[in-house]
C-alpha atoms as a PDB file:
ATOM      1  CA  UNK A   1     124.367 111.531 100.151  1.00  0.00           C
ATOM      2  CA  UNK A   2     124.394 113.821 102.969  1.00  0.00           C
ATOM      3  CA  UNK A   3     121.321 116.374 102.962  1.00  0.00           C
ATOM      4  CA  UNK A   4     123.070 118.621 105.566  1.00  0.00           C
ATOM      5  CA  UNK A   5     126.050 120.296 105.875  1.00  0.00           C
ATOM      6  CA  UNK A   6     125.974 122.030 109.023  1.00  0.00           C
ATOM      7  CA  UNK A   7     124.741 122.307 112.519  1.00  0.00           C
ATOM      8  CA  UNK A   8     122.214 124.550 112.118  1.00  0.00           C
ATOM      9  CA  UNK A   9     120.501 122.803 109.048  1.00  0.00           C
ATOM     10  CA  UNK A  10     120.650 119.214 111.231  1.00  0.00           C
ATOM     11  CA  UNK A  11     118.968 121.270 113.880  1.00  0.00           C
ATOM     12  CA  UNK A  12     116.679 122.827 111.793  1.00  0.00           C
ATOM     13  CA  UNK A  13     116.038 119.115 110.709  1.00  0.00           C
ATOM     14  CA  UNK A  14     115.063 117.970 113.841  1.00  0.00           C
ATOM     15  CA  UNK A  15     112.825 120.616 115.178  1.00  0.00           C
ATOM     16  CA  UNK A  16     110.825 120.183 112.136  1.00  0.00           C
ATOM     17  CA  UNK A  17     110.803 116.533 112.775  1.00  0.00           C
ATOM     18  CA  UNK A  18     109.386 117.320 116.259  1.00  0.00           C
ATOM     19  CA  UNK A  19     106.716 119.355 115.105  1.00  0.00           C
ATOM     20  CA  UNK A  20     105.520 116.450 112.775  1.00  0.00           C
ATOM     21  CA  UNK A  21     105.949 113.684 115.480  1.00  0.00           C
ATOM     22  CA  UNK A  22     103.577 115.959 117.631  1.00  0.00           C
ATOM     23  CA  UNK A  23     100.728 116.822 114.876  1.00  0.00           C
ATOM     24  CA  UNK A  24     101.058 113.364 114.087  1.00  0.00           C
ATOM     25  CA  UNK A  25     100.210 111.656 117.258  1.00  0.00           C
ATOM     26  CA  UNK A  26      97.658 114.621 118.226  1.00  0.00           C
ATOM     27  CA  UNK A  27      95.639 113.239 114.755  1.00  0.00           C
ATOM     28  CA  UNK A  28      95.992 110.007 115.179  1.00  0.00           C
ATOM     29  CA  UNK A  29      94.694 109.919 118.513  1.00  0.00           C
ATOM     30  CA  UNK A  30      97.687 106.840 119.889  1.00  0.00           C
ATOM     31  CA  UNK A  31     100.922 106.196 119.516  1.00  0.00           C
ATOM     32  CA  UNK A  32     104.897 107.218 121.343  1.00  0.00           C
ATOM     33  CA  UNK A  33     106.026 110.665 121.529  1.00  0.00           C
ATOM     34  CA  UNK A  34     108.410 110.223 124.693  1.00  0.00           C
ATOM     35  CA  UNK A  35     110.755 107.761 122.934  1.00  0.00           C
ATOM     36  CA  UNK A  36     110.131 109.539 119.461  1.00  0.00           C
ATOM     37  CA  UNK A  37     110.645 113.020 120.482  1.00  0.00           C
ATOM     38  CA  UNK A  38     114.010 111.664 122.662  1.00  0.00           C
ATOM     39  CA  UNK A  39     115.468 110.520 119.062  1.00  0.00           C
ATOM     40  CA  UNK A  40     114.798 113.206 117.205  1.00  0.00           C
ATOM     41  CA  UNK A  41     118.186 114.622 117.020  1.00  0.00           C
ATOM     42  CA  UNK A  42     119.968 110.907 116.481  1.00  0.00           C
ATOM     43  CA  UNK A  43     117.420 110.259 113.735  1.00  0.00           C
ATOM     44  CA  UNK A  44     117.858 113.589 112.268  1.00  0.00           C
ATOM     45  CA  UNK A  45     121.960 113.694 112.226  1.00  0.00           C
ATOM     46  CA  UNK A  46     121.916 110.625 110.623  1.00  0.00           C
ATOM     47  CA  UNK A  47     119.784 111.521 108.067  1.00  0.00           C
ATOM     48  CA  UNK A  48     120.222 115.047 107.425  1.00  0.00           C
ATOM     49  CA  UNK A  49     124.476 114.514 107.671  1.00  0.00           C
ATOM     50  CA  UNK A  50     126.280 111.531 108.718  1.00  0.00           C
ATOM     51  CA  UNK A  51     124.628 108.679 106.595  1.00  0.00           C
ATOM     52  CA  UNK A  52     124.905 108.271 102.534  1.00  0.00           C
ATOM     53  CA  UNK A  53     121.680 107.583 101.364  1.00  0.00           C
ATOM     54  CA  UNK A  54     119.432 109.329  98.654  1.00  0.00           C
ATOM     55  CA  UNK A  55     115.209 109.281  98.407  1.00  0.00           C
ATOM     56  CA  UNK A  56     115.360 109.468  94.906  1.00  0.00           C
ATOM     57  CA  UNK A  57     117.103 105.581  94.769  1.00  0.00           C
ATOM     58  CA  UNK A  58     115.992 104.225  98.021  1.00  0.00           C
ATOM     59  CA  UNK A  59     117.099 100.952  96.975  1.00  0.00           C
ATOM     60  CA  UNK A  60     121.030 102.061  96.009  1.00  0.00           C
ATOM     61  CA  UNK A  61     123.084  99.852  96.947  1.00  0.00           C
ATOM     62  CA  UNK A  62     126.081 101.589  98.216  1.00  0.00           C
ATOM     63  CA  UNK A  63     123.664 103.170 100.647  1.00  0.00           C
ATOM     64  CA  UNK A  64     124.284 103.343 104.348  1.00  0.00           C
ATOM     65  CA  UNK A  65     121.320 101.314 106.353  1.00  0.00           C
ATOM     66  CA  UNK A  66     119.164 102.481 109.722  1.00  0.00           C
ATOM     67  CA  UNK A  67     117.053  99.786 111.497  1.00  0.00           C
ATOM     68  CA  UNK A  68     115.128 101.645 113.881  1.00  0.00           C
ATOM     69  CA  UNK A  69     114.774  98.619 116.743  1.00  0.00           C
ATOM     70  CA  UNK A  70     112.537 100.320 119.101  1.00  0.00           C
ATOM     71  CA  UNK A  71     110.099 100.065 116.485  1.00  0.00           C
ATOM     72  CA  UNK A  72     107.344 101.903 118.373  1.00  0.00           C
ATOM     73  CA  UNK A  73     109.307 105.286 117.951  1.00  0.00           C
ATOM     74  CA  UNK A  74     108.125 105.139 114.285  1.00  0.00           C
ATOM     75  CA  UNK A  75     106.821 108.620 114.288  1.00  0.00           C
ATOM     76  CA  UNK A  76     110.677 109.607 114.575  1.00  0.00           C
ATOM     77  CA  UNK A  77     111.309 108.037 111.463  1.00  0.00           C
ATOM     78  CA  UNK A  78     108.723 108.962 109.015  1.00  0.00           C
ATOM     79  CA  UNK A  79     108.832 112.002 110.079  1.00  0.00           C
ATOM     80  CA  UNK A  80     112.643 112.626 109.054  1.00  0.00           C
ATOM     81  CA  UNK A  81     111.681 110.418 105.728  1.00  0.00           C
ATOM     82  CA  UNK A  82     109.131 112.750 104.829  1.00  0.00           C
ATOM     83  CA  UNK A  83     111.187 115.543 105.732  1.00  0.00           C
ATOM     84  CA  UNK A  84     114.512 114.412 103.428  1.00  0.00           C
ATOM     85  CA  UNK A  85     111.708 113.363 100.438  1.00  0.00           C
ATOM     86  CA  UNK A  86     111.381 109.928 100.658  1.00  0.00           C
ATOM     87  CA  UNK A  87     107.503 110.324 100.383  1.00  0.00           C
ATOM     88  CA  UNK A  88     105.024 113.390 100.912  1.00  0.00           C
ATOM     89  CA  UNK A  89     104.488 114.593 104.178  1.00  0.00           C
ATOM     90  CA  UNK A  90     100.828 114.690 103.782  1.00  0.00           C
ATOM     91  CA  UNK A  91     100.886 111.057 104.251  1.00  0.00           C
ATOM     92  CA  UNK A  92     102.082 111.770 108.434  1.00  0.00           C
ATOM     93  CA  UNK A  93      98.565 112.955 108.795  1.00  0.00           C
ATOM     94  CA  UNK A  94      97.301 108.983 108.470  1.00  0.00           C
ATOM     95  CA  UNK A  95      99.441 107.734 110.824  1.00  0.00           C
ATOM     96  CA  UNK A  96      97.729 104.491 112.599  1.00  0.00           C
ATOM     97  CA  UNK A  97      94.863 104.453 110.168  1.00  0.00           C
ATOM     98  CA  UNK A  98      93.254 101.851 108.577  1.00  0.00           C
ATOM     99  CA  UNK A  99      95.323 101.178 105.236  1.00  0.00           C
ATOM    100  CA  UNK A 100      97.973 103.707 105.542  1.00  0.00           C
ATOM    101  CA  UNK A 101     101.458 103.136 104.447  1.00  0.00           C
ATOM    102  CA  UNK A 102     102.496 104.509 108.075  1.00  0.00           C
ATOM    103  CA  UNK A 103     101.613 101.815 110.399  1.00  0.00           C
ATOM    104  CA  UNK A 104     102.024 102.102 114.257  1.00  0.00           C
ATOM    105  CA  UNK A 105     105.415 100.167 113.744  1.00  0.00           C
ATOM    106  CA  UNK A 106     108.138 100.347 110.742  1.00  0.00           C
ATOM    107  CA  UNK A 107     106.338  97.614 108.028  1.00  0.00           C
ATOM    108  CA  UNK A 108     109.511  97.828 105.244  1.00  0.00           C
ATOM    109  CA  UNK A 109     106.883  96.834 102.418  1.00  0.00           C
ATOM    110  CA  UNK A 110     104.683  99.966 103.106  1.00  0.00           C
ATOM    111  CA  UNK A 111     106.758 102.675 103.496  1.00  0.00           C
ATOM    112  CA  UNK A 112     109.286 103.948 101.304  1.00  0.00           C
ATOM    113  CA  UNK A 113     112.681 104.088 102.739  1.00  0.00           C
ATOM    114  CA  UNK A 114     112.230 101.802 105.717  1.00  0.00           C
ATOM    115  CA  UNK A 115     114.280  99.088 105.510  1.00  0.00           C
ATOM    116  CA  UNK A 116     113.373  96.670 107.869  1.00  0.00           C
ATOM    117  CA  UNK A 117     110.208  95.859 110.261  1.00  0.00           C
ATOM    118  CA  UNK A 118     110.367  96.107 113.457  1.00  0.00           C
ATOM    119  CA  UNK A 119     108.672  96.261 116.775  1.00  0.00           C
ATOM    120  CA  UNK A 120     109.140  93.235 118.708  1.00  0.00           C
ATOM    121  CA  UNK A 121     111.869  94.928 120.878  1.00  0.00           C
ATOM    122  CA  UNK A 122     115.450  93.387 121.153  1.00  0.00           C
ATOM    123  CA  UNK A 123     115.634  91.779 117.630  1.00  0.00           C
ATOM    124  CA  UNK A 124     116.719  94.959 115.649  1.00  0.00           C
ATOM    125  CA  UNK A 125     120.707  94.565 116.376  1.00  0.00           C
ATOM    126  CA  UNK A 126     120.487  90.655 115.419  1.00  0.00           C
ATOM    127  CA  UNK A 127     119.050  92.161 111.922  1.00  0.00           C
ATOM    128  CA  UNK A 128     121.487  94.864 112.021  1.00  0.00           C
ATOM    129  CA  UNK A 129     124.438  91.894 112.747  1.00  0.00           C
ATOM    130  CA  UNK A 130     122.733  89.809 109.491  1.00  0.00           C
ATOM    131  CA  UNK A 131     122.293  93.000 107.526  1.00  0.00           C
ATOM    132  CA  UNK A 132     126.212  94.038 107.982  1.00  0.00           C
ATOM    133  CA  UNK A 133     127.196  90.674 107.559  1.00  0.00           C
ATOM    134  CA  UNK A 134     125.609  90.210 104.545  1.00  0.00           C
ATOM    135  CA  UNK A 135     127.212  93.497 103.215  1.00  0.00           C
ATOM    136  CA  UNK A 136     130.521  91.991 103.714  1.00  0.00           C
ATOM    137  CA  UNK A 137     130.006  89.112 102.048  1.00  0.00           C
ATOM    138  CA  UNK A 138     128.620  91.111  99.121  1.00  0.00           C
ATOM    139  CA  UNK A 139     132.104  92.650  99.129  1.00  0.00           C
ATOM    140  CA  UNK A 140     130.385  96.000  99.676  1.00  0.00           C
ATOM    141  CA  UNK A 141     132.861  96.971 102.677  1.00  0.00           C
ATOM    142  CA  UNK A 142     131.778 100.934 102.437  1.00  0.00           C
ATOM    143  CA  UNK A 143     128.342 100.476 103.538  1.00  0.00           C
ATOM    144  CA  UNK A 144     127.494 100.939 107.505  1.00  0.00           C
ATOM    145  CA  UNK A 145     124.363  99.622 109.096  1.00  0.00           C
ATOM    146  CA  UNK A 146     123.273 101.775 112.204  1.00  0.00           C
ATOM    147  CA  UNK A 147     120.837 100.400 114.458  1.00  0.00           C
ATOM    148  CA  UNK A 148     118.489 102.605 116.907  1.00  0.00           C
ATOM    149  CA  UNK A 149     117.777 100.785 120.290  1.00  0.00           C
ATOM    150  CA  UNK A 150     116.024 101.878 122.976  1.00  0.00           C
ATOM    151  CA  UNK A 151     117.575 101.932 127.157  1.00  0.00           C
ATOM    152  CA  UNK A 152     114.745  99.648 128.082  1.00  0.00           C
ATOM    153  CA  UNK A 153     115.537  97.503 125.416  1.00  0.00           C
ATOM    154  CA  UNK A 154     118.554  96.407 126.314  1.00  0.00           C
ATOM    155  CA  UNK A 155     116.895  94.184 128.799  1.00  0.00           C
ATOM    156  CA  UNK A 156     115.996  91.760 126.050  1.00  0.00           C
ATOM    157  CA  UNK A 157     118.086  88.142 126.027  1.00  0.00           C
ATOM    158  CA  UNK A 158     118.467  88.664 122.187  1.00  0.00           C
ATOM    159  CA  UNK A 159     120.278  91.790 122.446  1.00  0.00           C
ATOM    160  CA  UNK A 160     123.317  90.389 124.344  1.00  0.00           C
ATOM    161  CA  UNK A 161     123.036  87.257 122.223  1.00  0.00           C
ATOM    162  CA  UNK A 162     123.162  89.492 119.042  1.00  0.00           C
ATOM    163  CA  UNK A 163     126.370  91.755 120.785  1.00  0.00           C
ATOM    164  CA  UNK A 164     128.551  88.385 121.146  1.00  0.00           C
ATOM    165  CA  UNK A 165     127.660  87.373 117.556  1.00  0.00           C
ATOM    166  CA  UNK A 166     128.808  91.367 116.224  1.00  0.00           C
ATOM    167  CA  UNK A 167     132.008  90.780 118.505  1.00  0.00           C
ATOM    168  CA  UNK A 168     132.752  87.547 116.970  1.00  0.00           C
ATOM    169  CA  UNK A 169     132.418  88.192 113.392  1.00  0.00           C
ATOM    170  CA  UNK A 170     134.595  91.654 114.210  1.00  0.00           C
ATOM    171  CA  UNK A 171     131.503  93.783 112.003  1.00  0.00           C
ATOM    172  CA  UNK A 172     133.351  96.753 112.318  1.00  0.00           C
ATOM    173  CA  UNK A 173     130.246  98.085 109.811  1.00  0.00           C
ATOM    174  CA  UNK A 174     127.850  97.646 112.002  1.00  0.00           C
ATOM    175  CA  UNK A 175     127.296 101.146 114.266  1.00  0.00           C
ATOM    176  CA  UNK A 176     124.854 100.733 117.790  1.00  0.00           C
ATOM    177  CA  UNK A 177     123.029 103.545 119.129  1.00  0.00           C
ATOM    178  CA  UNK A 178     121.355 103.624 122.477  1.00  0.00           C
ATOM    179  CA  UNK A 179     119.039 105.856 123.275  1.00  0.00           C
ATOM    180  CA  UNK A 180     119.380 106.277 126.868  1.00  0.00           C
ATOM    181  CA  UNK A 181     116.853 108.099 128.283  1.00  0.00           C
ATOM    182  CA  UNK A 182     116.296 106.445 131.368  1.00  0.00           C
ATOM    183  CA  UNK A 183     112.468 105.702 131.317  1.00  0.00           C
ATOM    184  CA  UNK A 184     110.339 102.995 130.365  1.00  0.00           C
ATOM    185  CA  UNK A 185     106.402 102.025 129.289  1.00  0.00           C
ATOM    186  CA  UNK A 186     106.601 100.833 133.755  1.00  0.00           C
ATOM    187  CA  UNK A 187     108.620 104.056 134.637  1.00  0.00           C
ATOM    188  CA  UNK A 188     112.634 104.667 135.415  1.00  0.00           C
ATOM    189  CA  UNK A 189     114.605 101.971 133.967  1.00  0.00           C
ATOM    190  CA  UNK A 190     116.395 101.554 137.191  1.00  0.00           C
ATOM    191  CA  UNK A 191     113.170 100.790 139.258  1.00  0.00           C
ATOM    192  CA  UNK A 192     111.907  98.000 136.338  1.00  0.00           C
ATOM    193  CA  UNK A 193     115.137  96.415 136.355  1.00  0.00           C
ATOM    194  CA  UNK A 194     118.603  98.390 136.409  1.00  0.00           C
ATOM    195  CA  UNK A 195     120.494  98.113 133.383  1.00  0.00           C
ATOM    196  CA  UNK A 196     124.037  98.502 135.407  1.00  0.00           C
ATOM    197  CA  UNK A 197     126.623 100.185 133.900  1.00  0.00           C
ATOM    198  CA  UNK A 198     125.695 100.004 129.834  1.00  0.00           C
ATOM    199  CA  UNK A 199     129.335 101.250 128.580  1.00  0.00           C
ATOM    200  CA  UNK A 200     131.108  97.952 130.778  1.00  0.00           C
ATOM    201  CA  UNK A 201     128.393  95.559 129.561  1.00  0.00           C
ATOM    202  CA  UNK A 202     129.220  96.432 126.061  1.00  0.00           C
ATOM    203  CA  UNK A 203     132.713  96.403 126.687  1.00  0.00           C
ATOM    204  CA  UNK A 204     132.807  92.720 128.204  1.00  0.00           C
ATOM    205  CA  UNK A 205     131.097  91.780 124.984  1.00  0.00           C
ATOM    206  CA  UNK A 206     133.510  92.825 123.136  1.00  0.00           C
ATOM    207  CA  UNK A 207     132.335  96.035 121.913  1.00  0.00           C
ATOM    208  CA  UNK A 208     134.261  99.711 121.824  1.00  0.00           C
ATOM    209  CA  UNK A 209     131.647 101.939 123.845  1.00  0.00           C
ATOM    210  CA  UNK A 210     131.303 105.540 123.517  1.00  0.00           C
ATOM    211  CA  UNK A 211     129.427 108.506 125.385  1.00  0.00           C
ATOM    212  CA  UNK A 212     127.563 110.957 123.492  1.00  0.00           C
ATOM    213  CA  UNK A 213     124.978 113.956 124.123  1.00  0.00           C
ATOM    214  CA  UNK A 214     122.224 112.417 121.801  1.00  0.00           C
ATOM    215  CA  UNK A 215     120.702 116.436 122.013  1.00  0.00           C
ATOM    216  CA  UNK A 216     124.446 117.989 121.315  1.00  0.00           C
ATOM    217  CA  UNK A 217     124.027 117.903 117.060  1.00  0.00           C
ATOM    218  CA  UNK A 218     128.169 118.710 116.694  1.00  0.00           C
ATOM    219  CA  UNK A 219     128.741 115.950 119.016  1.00  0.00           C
ATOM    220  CA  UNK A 220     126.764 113.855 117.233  1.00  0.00           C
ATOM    221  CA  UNK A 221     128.034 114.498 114.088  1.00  0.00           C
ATOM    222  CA  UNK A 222     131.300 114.096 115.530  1.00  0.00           C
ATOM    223  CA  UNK A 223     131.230 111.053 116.822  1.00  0.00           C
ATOM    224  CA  UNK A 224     128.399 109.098 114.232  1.00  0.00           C
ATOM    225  CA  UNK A 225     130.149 110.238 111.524  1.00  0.00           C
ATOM    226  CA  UNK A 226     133.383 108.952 112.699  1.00  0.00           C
ATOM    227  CA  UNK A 227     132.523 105.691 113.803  1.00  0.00           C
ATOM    228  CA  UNK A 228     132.930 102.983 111.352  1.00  0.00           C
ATOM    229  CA  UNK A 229     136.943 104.482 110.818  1.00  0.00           C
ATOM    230  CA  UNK A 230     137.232 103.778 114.452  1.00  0.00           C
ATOM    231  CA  UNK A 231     135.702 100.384 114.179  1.00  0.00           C
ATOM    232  CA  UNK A 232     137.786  99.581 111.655  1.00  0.00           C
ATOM    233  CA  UNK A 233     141.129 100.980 113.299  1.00  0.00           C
ATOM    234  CA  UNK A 234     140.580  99.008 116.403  1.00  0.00           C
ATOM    235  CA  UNK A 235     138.604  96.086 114.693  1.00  0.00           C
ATOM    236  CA  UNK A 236     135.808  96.085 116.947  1.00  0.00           C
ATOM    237  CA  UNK A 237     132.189  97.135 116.457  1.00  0.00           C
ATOM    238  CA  UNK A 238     131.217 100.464 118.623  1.00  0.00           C
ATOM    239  CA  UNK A 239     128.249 101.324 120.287  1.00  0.00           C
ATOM    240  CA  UNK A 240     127.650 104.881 120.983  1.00  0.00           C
ATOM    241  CA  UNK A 241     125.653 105.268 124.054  1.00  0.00           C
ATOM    242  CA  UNK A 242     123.805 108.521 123.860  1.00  0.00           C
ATOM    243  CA  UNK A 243     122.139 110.680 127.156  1.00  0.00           C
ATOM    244  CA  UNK A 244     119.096 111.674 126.143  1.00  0.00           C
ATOM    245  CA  UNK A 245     115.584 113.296 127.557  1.00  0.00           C
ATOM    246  CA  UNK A 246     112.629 111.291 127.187  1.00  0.00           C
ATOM    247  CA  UNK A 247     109.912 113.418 125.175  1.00  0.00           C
ATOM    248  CA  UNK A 248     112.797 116.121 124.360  1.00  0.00           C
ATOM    249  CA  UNK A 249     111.416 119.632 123.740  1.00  0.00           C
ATOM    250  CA  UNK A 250     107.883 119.440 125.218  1.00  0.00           C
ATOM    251  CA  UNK A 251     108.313 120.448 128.499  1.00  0.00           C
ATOM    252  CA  UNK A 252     105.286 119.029 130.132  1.00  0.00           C
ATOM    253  CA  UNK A 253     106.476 115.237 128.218  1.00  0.00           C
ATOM    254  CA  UNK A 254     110.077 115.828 128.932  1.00  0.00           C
ATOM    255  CA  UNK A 255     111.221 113.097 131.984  1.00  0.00           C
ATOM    256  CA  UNK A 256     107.639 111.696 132.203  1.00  0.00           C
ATOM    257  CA  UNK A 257     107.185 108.084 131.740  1.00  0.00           C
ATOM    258  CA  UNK A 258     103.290 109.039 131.593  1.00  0.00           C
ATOM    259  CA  UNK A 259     103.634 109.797 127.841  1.00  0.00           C
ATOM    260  CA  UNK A 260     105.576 106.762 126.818  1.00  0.00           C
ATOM    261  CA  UNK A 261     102.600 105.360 124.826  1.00  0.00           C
ATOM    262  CA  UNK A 262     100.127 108.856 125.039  1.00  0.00           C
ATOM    263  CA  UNK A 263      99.415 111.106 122.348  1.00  0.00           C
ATOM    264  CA  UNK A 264      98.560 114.808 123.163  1.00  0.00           C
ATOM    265  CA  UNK A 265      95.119 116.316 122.770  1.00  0.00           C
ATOM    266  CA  UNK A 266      93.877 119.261 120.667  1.00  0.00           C
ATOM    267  CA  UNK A 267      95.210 121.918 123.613  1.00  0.00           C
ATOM    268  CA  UNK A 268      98.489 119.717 124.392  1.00  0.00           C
ATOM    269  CA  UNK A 269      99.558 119.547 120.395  1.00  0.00           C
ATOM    270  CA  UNK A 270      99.011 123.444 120.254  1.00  0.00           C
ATOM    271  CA  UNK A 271     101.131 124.283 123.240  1.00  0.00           C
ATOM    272  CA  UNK A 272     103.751 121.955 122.242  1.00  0.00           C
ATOM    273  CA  UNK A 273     103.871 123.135 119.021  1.00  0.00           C
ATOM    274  CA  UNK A 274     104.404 126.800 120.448  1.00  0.00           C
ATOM    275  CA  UNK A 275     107.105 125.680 122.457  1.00  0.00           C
ATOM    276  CA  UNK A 276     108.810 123.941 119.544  1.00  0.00           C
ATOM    277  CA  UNK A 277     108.732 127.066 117.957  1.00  0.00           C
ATOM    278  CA  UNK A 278     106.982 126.221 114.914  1.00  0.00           C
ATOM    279  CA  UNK A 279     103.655 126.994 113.184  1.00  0.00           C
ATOM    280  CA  UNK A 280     100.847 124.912 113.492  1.00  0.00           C
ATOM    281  CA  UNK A 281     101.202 123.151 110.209  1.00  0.00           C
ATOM    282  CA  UNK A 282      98.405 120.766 108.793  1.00  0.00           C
ATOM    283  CA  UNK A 283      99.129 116.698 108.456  1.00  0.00           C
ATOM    284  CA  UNK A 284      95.841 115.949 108.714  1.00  0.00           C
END
């Protein structure tokens, strides 16, 4: 079920997820913000609009799938889980600790409304592939499995590998998101090694590529939310290539490959936070 309706409430969504992804590194002392806080609004559209899921049956089975393959931008995700009810949001404030259900990487057995580990980059679309696959030969053909990958990412063997498999089996249900925001744990993703031209990769693989604003909400809506129809009118699986700002609304993290894998101090959470434009909530 969509928890959203509009713009505004999607938005809403993902400033609050912000503020959590922040408080939640600042206690934990480790983890990602750049790559989290650059997802925020993907995560969050999906969620809070595009997708049909519902916390109060996790396990429904007409439910649409995410498999968040850059597994390290956890925070993204159980932050918008706890913020669409799948569990309490007191439970952010233990993120990396010792017996928590929020490990530093998705663990699908922990944490309600995951549904798949990951964190070994460039495996999540081959899950995504065997995930939509197995849909179809469920005969559910309404469900759509959309998979989060990072720019960096796409540097992994598997991925390509996993793209002419999707091609081949024509998984129109299958939906590919890249988060393209340019930077990497080493720096820009041009200096580490250049990824090309994403949209013709994609495209020679036999995918339908599309550009998005992964910060524009309506665009995102837009174009998420009216993917699988155009899969299935052209009978090809799409990957929507979204722009994006590493560390998105902190301005001293925003385009700084410094605070890839960095989590804020006690003064950096607060001014953050103030920026964000939210109170200083406590997840501790």
């Amino acid at each position: 079920m969509a928890l959203a309706t509009d713009i505004g409430a999607v938005q809403d969504l993902a400033r609050r997820v912000r503020r959590d992804i922040v408080q939640m590194l600042g206690a934990a002392g480790s983890g990602h913000p750049g790559g989290s806080l650059s997802a925020a609004d993907i995560v969050a559209t999906l969620y809070g609009d595009v997708m049909r899921h519902d916390p109060d049956d996790p396990a429904m089975p007409t439910r649409d799938r995410f498999v968040l393959s850059k597994g390290h931008a956890a925070p993204v995700l159980y932050a918008t889980l706890a913020e669409t009810g799948y569990f309490d949001r007191e439970h952010l404030g233990t993120l990396r600790r010792l017996g928590s259900m929020l490990q530093g990487h998705p663990d699908a057995k922990k944490t309600p409304g995951v549904e798949m580990s990951t964190g070994s980059l460039g495996q999540g679309l081959a899950i995504a592939n065997g995930m939509a696959l197995a849909l179809r030969l469920d005969g559910n053909l309404d469900s759509t499995v959309f998979v989060l990958l990072g720019d960096g990412e796409l540097q992994e063997g598997e991925v390509w590998e996993a793209a002419m498999f999707a091609a081949h089996q024509r998984l129109t249900n299958v939906v590919a998101i890249v988060d393209n925001n340019g930077l990497q744990i080493d720096g820009a993703c041009d200096e580490v090694m250049s990824l090309g031209d994403i949209h013709s990769k994609f495209a020679a693989f036999g995918w339908d590529p599309v550009s998005c604003d992964g910060h524009d909400v309506g665009a995102l809506i837009d174009v998420l939310g009216s993917a699988r129809s155009r899969a299935r009118g052209n009978g090809r699986p799409i990957v929507v290539v979204c722009t994006t700002t590493k560390g998105k609304g902190v301005s001293f993290m925003e385009g700084n490959a410094d605070w890839h894998g960095k989590a804020p101090g006690t003064e950096q959470v607060a001014r953050a936070l103030e920026e964000l434009g939210a109170p200083e909530g406590d997840v501790s």
